[in-house]
Every structure is written in structure tokens, then in C-alpha cells.
Protein backbone atom coordinates (compact mmCIF):
# COMPACT_ATOMS: atom_id res chain seq x y z
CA UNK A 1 0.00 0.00 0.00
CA UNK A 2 1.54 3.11 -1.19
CA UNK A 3 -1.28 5.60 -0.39
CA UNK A 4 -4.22 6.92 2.43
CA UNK A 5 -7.48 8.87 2.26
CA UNK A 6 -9.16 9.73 4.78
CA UNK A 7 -13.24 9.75 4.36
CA UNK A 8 -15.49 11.02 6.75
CA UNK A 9 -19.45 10.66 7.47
CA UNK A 10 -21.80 12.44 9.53
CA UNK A 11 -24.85 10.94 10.61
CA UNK A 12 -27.90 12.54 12.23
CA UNK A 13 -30.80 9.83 12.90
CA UNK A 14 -30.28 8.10 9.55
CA UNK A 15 -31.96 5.06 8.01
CA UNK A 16 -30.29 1.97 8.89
CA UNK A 17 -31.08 0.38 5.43
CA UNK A 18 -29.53 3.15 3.59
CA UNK A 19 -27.04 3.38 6.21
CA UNK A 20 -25.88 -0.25 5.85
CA UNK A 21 -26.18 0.09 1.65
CA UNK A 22 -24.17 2.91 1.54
CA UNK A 23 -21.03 1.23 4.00
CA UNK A 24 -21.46 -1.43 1.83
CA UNK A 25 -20.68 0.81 -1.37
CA UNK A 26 -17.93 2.51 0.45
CA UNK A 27 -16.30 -0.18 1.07
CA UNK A 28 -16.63 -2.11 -2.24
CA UNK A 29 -14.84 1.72 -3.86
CA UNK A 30 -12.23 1.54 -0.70
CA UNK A 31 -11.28 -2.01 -2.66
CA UNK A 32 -11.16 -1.20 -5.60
CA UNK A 33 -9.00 2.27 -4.86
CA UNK A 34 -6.44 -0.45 -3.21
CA UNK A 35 -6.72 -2.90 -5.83
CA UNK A 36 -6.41 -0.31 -8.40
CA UNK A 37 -4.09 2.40 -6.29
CA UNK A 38 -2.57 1.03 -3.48
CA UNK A 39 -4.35 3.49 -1.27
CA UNK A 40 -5.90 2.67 2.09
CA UNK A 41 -8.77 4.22 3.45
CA UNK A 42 -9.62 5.41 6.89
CA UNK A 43 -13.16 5.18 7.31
CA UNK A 44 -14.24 8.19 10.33
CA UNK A 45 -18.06 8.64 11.47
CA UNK A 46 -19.48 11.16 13.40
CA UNK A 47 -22.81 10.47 14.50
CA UNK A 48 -24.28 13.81 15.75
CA UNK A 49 -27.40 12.10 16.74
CA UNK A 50 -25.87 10.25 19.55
CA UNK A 51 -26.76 11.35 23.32
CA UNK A 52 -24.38 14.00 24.71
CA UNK A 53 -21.72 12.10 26.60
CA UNK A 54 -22.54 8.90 25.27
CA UNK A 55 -19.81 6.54 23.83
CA UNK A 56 -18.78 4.61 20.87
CA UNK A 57 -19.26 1.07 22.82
CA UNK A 58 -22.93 1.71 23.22
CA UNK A 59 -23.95 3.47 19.63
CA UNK A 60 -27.38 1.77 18.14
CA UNK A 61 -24.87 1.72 14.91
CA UNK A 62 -21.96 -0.26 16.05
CA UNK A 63 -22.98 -3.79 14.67
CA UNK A 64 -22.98 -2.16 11.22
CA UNK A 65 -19.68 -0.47 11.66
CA UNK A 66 -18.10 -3.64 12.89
CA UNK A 67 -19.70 -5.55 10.06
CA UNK A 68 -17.81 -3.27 8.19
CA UNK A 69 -14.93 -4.03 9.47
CA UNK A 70 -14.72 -7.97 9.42
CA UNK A 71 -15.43 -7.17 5.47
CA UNK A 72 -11.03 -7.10 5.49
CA UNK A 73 -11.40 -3.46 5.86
CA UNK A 74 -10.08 -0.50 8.11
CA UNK A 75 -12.17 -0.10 11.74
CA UNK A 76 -14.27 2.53 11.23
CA UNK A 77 -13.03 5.31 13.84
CA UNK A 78 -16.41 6.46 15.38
CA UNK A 79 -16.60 9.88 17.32
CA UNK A 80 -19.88 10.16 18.83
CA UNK A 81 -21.24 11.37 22.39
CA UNK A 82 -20.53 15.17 21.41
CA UNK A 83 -24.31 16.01 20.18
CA UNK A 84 -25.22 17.91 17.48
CA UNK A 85 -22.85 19.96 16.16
CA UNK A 86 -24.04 20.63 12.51
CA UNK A 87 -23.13 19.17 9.77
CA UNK A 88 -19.68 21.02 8.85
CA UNK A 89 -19.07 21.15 12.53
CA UNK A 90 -18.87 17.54 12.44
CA UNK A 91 -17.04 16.68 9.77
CA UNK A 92 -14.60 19.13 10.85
CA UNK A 93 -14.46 16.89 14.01
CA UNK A 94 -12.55 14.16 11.67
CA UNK A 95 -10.63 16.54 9.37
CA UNK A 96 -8.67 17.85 12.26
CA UNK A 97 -7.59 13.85 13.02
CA UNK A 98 -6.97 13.14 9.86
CA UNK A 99 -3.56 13.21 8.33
CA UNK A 100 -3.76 11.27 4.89
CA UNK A 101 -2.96 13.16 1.60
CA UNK A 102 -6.48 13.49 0.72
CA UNK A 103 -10.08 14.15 2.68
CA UNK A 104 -13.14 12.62 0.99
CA UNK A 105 -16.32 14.25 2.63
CA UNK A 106 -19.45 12.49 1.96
CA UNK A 107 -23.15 12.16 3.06
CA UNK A 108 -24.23 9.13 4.56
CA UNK A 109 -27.73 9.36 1.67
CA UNK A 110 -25.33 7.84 -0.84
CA UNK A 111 -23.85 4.79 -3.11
CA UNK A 112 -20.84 5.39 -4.56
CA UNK A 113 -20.28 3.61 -8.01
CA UNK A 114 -17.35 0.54 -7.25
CA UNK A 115 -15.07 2.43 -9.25
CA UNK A 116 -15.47 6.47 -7.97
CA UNK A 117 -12.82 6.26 -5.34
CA UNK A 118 -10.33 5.12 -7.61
CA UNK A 119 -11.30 7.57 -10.81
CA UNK A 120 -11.44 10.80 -8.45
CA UNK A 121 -7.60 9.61 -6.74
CA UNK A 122 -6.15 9.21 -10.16
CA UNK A 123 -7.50 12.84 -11.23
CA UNK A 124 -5.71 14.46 -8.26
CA UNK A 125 -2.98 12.90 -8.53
CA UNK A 126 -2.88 13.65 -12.37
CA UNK A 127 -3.85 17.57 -11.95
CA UNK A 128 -1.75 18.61 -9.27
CA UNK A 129 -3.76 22.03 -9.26
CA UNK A 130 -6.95 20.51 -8.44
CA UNK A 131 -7.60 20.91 -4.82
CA UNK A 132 -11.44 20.00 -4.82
CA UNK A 133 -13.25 17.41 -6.76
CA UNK A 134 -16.76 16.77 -7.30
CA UNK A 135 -18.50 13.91 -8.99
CA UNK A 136 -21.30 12.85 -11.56
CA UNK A 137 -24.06 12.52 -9.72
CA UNK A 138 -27.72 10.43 -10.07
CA UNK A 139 -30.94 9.92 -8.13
CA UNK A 140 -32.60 7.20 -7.31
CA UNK A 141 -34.45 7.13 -10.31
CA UNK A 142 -31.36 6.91 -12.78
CA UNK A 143 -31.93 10.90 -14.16
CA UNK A 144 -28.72 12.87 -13.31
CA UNK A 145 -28.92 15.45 -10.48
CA UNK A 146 -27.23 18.59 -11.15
CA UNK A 147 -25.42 19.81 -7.76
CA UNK A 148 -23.04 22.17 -9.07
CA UNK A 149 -23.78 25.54 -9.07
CA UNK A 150 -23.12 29.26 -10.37
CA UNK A 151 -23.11 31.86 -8.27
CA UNK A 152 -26.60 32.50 -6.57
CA UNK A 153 -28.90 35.21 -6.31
CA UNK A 154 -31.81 35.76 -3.95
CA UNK A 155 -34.34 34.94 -6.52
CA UNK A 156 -32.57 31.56 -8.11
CA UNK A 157 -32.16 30.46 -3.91
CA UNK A 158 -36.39 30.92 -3.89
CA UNK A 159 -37.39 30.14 -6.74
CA UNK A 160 -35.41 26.61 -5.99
CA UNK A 161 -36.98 25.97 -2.77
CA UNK A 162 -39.97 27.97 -2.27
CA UNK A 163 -41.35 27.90 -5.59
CA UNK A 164 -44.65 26.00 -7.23
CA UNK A 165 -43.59 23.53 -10.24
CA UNK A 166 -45.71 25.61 -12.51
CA UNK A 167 -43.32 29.16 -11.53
CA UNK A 168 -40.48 26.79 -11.30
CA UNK A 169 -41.11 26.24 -15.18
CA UNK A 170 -41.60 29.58 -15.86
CA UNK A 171 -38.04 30.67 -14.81
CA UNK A 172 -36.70 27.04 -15.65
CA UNK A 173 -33.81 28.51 -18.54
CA UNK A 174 -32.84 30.69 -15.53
CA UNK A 175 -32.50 27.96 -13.56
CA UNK A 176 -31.10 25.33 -15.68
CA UNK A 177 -28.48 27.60 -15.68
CA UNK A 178 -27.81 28.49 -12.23
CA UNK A 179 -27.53 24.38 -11.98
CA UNK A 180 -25.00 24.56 -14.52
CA UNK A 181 -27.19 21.95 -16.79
CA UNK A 182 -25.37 23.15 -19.60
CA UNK A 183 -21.67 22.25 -19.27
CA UNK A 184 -21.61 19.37 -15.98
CA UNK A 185 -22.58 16.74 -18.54
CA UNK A 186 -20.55 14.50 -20.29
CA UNK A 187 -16.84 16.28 -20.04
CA UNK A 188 -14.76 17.78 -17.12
CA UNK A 189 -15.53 21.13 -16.04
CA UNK A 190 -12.71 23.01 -14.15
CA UNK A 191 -13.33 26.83 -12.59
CA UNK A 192 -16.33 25.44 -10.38
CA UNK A 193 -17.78 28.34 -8.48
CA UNK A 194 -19.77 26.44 -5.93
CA UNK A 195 -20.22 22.06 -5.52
CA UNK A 196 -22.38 19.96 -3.25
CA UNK A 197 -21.03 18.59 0.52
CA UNK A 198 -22.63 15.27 -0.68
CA UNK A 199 -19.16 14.28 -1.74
CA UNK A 200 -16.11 17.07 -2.01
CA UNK A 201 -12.71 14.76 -2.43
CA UNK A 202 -10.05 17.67 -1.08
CA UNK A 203 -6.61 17.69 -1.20
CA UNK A 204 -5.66 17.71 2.01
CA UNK A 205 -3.29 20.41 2.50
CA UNK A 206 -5.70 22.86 0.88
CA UNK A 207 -8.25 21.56 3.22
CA UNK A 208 -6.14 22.68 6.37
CA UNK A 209 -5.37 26.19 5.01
CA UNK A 210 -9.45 26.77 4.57
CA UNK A 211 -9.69 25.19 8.35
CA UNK A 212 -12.22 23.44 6.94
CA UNK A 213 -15.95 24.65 7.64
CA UNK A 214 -17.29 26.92 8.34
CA UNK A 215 -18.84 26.03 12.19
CA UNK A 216 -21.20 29.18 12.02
CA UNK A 217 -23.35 27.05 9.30
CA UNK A 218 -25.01 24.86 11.67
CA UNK A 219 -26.78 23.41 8.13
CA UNK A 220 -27.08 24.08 4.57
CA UNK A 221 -24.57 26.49 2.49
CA UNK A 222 -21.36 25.30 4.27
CA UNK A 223 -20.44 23.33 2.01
CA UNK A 224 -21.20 26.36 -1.22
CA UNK A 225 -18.67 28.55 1.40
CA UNK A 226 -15.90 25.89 1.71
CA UNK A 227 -16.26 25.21 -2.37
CA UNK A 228 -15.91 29.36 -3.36
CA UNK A 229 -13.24 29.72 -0.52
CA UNK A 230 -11.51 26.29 -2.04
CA UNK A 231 -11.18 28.17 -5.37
CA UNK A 232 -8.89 31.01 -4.07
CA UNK A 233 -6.51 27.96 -3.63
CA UNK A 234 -6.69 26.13 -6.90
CA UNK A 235 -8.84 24.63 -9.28
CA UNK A 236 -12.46 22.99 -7.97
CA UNK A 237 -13.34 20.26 -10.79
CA UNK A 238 -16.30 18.42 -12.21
CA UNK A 239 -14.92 14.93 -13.01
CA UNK A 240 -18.14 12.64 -14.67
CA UNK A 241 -15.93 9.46 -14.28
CA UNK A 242 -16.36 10.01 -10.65
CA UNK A 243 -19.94 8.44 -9.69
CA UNK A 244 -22.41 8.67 -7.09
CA UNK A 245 -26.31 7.82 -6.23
CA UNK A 246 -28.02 10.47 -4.36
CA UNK A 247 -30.45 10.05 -1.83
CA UNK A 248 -31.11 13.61 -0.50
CA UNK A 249 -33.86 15.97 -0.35
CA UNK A 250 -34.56 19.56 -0.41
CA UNK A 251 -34.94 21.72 2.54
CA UNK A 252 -38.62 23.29 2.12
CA UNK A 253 -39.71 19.31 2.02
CA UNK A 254 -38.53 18.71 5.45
CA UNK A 255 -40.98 21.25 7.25
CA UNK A 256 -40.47 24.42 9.28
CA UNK A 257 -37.39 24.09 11.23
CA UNK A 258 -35.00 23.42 7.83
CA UNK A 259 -36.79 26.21 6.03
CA UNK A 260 -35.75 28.34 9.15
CA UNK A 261 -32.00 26.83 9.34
CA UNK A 262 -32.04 26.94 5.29
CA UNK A 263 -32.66 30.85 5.63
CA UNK A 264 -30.23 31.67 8.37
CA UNK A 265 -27.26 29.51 6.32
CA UNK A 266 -28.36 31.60 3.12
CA UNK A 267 -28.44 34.82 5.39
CA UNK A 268 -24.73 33.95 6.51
CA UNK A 269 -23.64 33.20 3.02
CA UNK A 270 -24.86 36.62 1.41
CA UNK A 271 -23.50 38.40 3.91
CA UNK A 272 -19.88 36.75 3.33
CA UNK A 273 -19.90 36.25 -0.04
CA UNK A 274 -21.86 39.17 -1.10
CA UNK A 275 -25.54 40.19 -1.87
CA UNK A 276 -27.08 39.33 -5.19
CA UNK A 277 -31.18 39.77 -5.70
CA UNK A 278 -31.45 39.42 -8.92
């Protein structure tokens, strides 16, 4: 083994099925990367749903993680008994441990394709500019999922969240174009302005200068602040060879208290980044 990445999860009261689905696709990429690579993986999860001052021995989780394990596999490291921090917060929990070369942060709502760790090590390690790397993405249903994005205004945030289908269409060149629909296809896409947290595969090094995220964000836009701050370092980077399924939902589905967390992120990120209303 001539390589390490570390790859951290945060959980938050997750589904066990998808849970145990999506270890089981991390770990059939981790063997492939050291088939492939020679690379090891460090597998770190923070579960921010666990009691405060409860420990790793006792997490509801642990049979999966050790299942994981007996699979010839790294232990998973498991931080828990810390509440919840956010989501940033608690990543940033595990980058701060970490030491390997490269920091894959992903969502726990996911199935990597056997192959994505491998294709998205070989890119780094191919374009030593690249310090951020973000995948092809699908949904459940097979369509591709567009989770790069331009710059935002006020108006492309609402009309994304808030907005009936039928006003949705109405704007929808506007929009297909704030998602970027018409270059993250096919062919990689360098300059990225902003990328999703579902997966961002950092160089390491780069990682450390940002200090990671954000901890303000307690949810939503942390990882659209880490992405434009990453590009002051180097080059962020669409790579379709990279693959992922996507489980995830949007805010103004999940009721009340995430359209109220969704508009104090977006607050925070105008306010850094600038104000844009139209």
C-alpha cells in the first residue's frame, strides 16, 4: 500500500437500510482504490445524533460499523457522544484527526459507483492544481442530479426551494443555468464556483489552510462557502468518471425548522460572499 485517504461521514438519525447500503458501497470503492491504487482508506463517522456524553461502545450503529470491518477493511473510527454539532461542525471533528494526503467528505444518503474512489484519486494525482473534486451525480431514479452551481442570487435560492412547479417552469432557462445543466454533462468542467457537501474529495493540505468549515453554518450552504473559498486555492473540478447515487432531499420538504436553518445559512452566506437579488 503506497497511499491513504481519509473519508469522513456524519450521521444525524439516519436510516439503517440506507445506512448499511451505503457502507457497503464505500467499502466495495475503498477495494477497488487499493486494488487499483494502493491506497488505504480510513473510514471516520461522526454520529451527531448520539446522546451527549454517550460513547462509541454503546452506539445503536456499532454492529454495522463492525460488520464493516470484518469485510477485510479498516475499523471505522467512530466519534460520537458530542451532540449535534451541525453538519460542517462535524465533519470538521474528523478533518482535524486526519492526516492522509487526501479528505473525501461524503453524506451518509449515498452509493458510490465501485469504481469512484479510484477515478477521483487518479484525477488528483494527475492535476496537481486541483484541490477540490466533485463527482457525476444520479438519483434514485437513474436521471442525473445537477449539484453544481453558479453563483446565486436571492431569486434563483427561492425560486429553488420555495417555488410551485408551474413558476419553477416559468423561470426554468434561468434555472437550468444556475444548476450549470449546460456544461456538468458529459466532459470535465474546471473553474467550479460552488459544488455539493454530498461528496467534495479535497486535497488535504488545501483543506487545512481553509480550516475546513465553516462552524457558524449549523446546516445548509457550508459546504457552497468551503467550495468558493476552495477556489482562491486552486482549481475545484467536475470529473463525470467520478460516480455517485443520491439520496437527499430539499430543505422546504422537510418542514419548518430546515426552512428556518435553510434561511439563516443563506443569510450567513450573502452576507460573506456578497448580496445578489437578482
Amino acid at each position: 500500500m503506497s497511499g491513504f485517504l481519509d473519508l469522513s461521514v456524519v450521521l444525524y438519525h439516519p436510516d439503517p437500510d440506507l445506512l448499511a447500503r451505503s457502507l457497503d458501497s464505500i467499502g466495495a470503492a475503498a477495494g477497488r482504490l487499493a486494488a487499483g491504487a494502493g491506497v488505504r482508506t480510513r473510514l471516520w463517522i461522526i454520529d451527531n445524533g448520539a446522546p451527549p456524553g454517550s460513547d462509541a461502545a454503546s452506539n445503536p450503529f456499532r454492529p454495522l460499523f463492525d460488520r464493516y470491518a470484518q469485510e477485510n477493511r479498516p475499523p471505522v473510527t467512530l466519534l460520537a457522544g458530542h451532540g449535534n454539532l451541525g453538519y460542517g461542525a462535524g465533519h470538521n471533528l474528523a478533518i482535524r484527526r486526519g492526516d492522509a494526503p487526501y479528505h473525501l467528505i461524503l453524506n451518509y444518503d449515498i452509493l458510490l459507483e465501485p469504481e469512484a474512489l479510484l477515478a477521483a484519486w487518479r484525477y488528483m494525482e494527475a492535476h496537481p492544481a486541483t484541490v477540490l473534486l466533485t463527482p457525476k451525480v444520479f438519483g434514485p431514479s437513474g436521471d442525473q442530479e445537477f449539484l453544481c452551481k453558479r453563483r446565486p442570487t436571492v431569486l434563483d435560492l427561492g425560486l429553488r426551494a420555495f417555488a410551485p412547479a408551474t413558476v419553477r417552469r416559468m423561470f426554468a432557462r434561468r434555472l437550468d443555468r444556475y444548476e450549470m445543466r449546460d456544461v456538468t454533462r458529459d466532459a470535465v468542467v474546471t473553474g467550479l464556483e460552488q459544488v455539493s457537501g454530498a461528496f467534495m474529495f479535497f486535497r488535504r493540505d488545501a483543506l487545512v489552510r481553509l480550516g475546513g468549515f465553516d462552524d457558524g453554518y449549523f446546516l445548509y450552504f457550508e459546504d457552497f462557502d468551503l467550495s468558493r473559498r476552495a477556489g482562491t486555492l486552486g482549481d475545484v473540478a467536475y470529473v463525470p468518471e467520478v460516480r455517485m447515487v443520491h439520496f437527499g432531499g430539499k430543505a422546504a420538504r422537510k418542514g419548518g425548522a430546515h426552512i428556518r436553518m435553510f434561511a439563516r445559512s443563506a443569510l450567513r452566506f450573502f452576507n460573506t460572499h456578497g448580496w445578489r437579488l437578482l
